[in-house]
Protein backbone atom coordinates (compact mmCIF):
# COMPACT_ATOMS: atom_id res chain seq x y z
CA UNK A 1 95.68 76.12 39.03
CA UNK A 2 94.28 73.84 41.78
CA UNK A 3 91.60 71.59 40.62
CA UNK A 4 88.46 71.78 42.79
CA UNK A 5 87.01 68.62 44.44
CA UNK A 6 83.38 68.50 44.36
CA UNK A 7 81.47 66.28 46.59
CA UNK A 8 78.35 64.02 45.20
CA UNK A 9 75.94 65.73 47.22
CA UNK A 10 76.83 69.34 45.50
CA UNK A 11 77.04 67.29 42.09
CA UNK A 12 73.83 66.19 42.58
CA UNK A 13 72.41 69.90 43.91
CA UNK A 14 74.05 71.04 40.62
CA UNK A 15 72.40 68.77 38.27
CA UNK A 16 69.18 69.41 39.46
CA UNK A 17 69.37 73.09 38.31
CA UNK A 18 68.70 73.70 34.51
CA UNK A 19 70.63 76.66 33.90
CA UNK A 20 73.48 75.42 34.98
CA UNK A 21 76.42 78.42 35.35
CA UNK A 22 79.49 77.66 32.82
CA UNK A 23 83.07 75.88 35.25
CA UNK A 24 84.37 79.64 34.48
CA UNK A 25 81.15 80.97 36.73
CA UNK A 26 80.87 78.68 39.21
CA UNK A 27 80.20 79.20 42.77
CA UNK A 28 82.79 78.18 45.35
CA UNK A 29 82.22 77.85 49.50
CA UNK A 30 84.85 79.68 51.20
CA UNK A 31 86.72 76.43 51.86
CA UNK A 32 86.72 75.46 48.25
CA UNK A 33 88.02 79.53 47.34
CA UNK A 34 90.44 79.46 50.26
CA UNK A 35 91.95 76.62 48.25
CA UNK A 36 92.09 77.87 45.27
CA UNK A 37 94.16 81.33 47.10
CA UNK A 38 95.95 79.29 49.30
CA UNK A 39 94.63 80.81 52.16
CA UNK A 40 93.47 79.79 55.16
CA UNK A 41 89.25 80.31 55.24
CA UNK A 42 89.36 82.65 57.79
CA UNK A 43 91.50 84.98 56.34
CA UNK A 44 88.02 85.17 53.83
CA UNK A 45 86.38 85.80 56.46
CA UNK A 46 88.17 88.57 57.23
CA UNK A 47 88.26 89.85 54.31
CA UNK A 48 84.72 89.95 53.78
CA UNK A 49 84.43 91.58 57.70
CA UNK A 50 86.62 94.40 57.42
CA UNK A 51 86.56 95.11 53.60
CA UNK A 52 90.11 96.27 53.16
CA UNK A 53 90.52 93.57 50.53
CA UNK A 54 88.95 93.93 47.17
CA UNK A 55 87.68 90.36 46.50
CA UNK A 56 83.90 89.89 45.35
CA UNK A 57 81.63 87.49 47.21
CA UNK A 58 77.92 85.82 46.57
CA UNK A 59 75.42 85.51 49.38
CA UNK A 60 72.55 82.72 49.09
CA UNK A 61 70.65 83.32 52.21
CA UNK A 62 73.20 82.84 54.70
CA UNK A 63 75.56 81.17 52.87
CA UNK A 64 78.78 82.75 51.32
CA UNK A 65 80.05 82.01 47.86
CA UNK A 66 82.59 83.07 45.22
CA UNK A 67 82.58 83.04 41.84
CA UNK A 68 85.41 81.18 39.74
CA UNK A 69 85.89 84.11 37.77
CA UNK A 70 85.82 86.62 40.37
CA UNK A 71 88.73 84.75 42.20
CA UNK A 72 90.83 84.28 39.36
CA UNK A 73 90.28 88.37 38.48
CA UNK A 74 91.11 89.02 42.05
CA UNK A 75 94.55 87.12 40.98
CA UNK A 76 94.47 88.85 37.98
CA UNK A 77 94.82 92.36 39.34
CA UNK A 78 96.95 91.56 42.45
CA UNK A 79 99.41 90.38 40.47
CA UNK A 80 102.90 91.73 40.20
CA UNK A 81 106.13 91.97 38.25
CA UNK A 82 109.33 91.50 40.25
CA UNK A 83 111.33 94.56 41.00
C-alpha cells in the first residue's frame, strides 16, 4: 500500500478538528487518491464526470475528496483472480 504524504498545513487543519475521522476514514484530495490507484488525477476526474466507474467521492463545498476506505473497497471489489 502506498503511504500517503501529508503536508503541515493539512496536519495542522486536521488537528484543529476534535472529532478527528480514524487513518481508515480519512479524506484524500484527488492527487493524494490518484496515488494511492496509481492513476493519473484526471482519470478521477473522469470518473467522477461520466459515472461509468463505481468509485465513491466526498464534496466539501467545491472541493473533492475520497475516503480511505472507500478507495481501498473500490480495490476490494475490482479485484480479480487470474484466468
Amino acid at each position: 500500500m502506498i503511504d500517503i504524504q501529508v503536508t503541515p498545513a493539512e496536519n495542522a487543519r486536521a488537528d484543529s478538528v476534535n472529532d478527528q475521522p480514524t487513518s481508515h476514514d480519512a479524506l484524500l484530495t484527488p492527487r493524494q487518491a490518484a496515488a494511492f490507484l496509481s492513476v493519473p488525477v484526471q482519470t478521477l476526474a473522469i470518473w467522477r464526470c461520466n459515472g461509468r466507474v463505481a468509485l465513491r467521492f466526498v464534496k466539501v463545498g467545491r472541493h473533492v475528496r475520497y475516503r480511505r476506505s472507500d478507495l481501498m473497497a473500490f480495490v476490494q471489489t475490482n479485484l480479480r483472480e487470474a484466468a
